[in-house]
PDB file of N, CA and C in Angstrom:
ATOM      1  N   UNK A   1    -137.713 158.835 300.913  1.00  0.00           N
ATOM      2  CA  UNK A   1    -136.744 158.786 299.843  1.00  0.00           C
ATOM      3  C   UNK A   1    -136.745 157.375 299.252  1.00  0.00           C
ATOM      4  N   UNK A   2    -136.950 157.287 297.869  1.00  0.00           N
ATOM      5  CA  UNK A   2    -137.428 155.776 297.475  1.00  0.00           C
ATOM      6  C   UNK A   2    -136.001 155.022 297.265  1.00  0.00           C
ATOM      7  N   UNK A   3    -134.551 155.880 297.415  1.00  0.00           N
ATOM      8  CA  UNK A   3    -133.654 155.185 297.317  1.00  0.00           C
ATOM      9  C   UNK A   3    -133.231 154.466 298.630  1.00  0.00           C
ATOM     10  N   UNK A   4    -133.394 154.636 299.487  1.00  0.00           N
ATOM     11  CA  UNK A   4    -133.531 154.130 300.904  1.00  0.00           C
ATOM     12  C   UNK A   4    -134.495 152.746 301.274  1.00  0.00           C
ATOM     13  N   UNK A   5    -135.183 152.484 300.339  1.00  0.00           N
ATOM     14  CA  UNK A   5    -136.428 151.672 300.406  1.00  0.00           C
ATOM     15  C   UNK A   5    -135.545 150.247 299.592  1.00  0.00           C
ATOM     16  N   UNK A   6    -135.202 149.196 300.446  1.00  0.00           N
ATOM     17  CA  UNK A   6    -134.187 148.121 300.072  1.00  0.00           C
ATOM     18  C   UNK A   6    -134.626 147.496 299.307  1.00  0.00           C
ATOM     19  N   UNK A   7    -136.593 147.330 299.680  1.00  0.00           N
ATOM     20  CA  UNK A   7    -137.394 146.367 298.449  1.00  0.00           C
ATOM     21  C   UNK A   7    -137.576 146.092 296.949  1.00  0.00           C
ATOM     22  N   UNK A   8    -137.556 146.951 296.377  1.00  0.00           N
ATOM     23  CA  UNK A   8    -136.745 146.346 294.856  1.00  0.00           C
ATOM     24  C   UNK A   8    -135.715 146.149 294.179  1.00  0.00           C
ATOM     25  N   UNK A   9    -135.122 146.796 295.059  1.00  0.00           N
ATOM     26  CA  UNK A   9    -133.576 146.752 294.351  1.00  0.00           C
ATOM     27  C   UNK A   9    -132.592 145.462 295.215  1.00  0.00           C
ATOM     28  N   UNK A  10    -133.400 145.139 296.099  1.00  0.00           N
ATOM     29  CA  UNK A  10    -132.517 143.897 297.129  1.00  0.00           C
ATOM     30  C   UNK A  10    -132.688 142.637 296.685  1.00  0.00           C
ATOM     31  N   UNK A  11    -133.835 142.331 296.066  1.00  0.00           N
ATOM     32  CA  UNK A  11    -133.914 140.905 295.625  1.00  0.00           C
ATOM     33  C   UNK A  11    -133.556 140.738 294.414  1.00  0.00           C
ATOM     34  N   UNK A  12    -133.647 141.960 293.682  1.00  0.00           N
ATOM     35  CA  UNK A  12    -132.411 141.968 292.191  1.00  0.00           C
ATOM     36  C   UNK A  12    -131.296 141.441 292.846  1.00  0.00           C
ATOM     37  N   UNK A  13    -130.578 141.970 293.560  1.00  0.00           N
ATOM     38  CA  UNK A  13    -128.919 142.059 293.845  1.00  0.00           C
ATOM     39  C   UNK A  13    -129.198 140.496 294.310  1.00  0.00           C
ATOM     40  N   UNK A  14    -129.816 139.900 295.168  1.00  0.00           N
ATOM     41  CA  UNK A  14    -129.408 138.591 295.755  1.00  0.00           C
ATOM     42  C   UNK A  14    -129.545 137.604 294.741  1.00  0.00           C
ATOM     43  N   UNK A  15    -130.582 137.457 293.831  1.00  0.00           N
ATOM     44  CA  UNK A  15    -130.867 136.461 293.083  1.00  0.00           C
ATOM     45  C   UNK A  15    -129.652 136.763 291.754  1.00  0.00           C
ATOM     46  N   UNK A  16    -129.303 137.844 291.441  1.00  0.00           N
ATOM     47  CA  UNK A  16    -128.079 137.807 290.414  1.00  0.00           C
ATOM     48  C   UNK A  16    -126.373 137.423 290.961  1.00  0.00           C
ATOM     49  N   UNK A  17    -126.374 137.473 292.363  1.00  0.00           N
ATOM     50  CA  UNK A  17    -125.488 137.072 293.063  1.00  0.00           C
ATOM     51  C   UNK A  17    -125.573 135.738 292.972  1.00  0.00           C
ATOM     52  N   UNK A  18    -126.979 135.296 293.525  1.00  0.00           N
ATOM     53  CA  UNK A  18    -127.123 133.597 293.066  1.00  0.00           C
ATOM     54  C   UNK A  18    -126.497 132.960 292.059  1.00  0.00           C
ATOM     55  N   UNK A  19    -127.441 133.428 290.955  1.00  0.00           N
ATOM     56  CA  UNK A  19    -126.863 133.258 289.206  1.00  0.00           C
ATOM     57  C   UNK A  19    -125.448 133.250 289.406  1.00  0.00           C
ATOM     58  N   UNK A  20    -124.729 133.865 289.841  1.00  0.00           N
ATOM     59  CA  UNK A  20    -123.222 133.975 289.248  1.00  0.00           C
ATOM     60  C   UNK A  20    -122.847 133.124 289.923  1.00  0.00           C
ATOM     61  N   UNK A  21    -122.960 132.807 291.234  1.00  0.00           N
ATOM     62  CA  UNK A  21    -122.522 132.294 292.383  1.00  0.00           C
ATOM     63  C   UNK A  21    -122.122 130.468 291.668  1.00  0.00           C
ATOM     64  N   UNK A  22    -123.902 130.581 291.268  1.00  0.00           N
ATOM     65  CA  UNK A  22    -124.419 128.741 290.648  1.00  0.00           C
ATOM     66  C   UNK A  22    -123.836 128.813 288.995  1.00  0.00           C
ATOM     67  N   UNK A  23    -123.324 129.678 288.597  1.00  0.00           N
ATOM     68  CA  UNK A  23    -123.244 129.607 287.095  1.00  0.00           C
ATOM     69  C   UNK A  23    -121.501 129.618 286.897  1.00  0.00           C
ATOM     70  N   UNK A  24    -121.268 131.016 287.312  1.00  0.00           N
ATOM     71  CA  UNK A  24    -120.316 131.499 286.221  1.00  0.00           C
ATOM     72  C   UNK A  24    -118.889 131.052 287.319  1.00  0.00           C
ATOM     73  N   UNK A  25    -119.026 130.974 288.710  1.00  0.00           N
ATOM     74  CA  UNK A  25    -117.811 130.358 289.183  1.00  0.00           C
ATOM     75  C   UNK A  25    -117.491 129.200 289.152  1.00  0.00           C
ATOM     76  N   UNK A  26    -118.554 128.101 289.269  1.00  0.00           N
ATOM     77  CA  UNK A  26    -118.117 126.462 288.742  1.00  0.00           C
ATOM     78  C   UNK A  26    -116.785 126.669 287.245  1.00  0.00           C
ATOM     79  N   UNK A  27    -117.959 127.304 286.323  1.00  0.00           N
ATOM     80  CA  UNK A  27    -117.382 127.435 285.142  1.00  0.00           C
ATOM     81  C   UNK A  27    -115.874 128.057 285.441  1.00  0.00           C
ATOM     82  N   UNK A  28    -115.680 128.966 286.031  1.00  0.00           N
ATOM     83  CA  UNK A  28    -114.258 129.500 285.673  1.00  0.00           C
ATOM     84  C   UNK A  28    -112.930 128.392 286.886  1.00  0.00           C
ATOM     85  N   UNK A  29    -113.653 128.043 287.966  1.00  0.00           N
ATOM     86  CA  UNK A  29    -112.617 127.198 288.415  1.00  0.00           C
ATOM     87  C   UNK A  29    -112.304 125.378 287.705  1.00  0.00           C
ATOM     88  N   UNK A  30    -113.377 125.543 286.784  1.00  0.00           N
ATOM     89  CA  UNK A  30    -113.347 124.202 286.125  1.00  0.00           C
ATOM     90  C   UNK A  30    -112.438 124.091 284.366  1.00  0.00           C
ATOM     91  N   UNK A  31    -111.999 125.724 284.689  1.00  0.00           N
ATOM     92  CA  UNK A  31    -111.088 126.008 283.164  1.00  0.00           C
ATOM     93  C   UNK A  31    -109.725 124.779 283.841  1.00  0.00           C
ATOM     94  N   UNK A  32    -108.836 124.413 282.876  1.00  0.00           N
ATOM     95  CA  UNK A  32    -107.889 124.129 282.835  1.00  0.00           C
ATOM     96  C   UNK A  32    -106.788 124.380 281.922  1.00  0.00           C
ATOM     97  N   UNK A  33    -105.041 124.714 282.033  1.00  0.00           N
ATOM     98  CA  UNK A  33    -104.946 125.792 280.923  1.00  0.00           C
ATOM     99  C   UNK A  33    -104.319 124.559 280.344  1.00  0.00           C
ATOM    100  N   UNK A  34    -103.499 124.672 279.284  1.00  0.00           N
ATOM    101  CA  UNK A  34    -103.658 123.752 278.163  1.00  0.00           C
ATOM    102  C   UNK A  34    -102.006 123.634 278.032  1.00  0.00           C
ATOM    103  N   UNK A  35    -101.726 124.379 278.549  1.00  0.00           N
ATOM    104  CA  UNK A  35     -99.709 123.794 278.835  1.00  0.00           C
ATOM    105  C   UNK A  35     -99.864 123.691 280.584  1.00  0.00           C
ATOM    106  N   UNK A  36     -99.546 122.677 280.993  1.00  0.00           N
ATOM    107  CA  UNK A  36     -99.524 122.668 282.531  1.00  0.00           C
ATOM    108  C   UNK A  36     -97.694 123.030 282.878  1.00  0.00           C
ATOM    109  N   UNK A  37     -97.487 124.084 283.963  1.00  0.00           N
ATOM    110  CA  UNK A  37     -95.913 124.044 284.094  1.00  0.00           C
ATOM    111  C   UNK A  37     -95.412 123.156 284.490  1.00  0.00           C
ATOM    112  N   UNK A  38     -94.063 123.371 283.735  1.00  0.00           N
ATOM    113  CA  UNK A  38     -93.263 122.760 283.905  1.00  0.00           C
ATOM    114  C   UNK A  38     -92.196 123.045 285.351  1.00  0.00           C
ATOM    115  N   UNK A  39     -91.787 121.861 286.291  1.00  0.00           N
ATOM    116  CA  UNK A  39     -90.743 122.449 287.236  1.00  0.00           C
ATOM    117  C   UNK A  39     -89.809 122.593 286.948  1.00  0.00           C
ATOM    118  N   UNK A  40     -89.211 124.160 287.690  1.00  0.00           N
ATOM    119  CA  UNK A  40     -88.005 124.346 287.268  1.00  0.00           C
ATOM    120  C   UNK A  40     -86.769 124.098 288.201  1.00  0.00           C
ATOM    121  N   UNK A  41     -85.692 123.685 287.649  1.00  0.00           N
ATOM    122  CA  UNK A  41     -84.615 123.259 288.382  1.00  0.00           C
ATOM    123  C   UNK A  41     -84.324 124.510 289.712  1.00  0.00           C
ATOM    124  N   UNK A  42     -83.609 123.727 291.082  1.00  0.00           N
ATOM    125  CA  UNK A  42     -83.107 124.999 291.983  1.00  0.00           C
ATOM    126  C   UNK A  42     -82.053 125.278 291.687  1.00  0.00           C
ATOM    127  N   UNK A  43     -81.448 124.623 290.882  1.00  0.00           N
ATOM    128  CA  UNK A  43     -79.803 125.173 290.869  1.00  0.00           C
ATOM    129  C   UNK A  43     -79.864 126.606 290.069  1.00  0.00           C
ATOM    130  N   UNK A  44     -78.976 127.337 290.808  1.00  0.00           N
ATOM    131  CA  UNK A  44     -78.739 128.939 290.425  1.00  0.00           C
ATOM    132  C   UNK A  44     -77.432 129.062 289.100  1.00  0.00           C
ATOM    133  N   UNK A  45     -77.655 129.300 288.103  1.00  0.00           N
ATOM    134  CA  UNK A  45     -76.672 129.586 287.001  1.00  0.00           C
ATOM    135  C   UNK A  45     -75.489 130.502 287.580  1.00  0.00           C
ATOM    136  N   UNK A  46     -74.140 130.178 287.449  1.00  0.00           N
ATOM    137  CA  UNK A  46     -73.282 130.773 287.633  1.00  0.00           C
ATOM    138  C   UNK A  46     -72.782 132.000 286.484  1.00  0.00           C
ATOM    139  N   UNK A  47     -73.106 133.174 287.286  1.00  0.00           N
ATOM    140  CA  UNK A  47     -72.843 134.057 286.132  1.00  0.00           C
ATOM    141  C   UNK A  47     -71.718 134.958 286.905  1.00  0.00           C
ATOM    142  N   UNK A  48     -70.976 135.586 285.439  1.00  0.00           N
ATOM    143  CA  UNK A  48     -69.903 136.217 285.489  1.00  0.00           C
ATOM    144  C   UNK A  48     -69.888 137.817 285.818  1.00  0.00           C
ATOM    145  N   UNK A  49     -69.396 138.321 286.700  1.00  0.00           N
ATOM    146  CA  UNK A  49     -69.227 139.766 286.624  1.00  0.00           C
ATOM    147  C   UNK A  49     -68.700 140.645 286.175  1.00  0.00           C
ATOM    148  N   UNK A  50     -69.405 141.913 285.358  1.00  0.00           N
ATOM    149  CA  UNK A  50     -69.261 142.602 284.465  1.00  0.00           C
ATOM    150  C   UNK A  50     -67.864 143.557 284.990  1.00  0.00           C
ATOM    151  N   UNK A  51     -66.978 143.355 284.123  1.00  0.00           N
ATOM    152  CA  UNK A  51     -66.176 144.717 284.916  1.00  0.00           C
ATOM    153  C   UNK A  51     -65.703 145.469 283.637  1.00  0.00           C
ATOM    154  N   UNK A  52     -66.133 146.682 284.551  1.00  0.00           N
ATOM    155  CA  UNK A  52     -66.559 148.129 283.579  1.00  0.00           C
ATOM    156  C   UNK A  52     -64.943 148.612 283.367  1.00  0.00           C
ATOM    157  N   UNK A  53     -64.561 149.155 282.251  1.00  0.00           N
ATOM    158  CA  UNK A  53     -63.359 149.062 281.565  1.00  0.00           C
ATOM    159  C   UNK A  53     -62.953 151.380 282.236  1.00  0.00           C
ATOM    160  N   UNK A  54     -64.060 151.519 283.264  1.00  0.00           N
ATOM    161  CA  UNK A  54     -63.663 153.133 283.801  1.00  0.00           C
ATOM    162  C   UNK A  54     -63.018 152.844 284.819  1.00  0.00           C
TER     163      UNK A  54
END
């Protein structure tokens, strides 16, 4: 069964694993986004409870 046979289709898969490996992940952990956050305060807003007029 020639799908069983690992030899051509295995050194495709490793060397395009390579490629991405050496290419396209540098690139995406080297993005930086362009508003950096801001910290937000811990204090909790004091809010009022609704009371239902039933």
């Amino acid at each position: 069964m020639p799908q069983l046979d690992p030899s051509p289709w295995f050194v495709l898969l490793v060397f395009s694993w390579l490629i991405f490996t050496t290419i396209a992940i540098p690139k995406t952990l080297n993005y930086t986004f362009p508003n950096e956050p801001a910290p937000q305060s811990t204090q909790t807003d004091k809010t009022n409870h609704w009371t239902w007029s039933w």
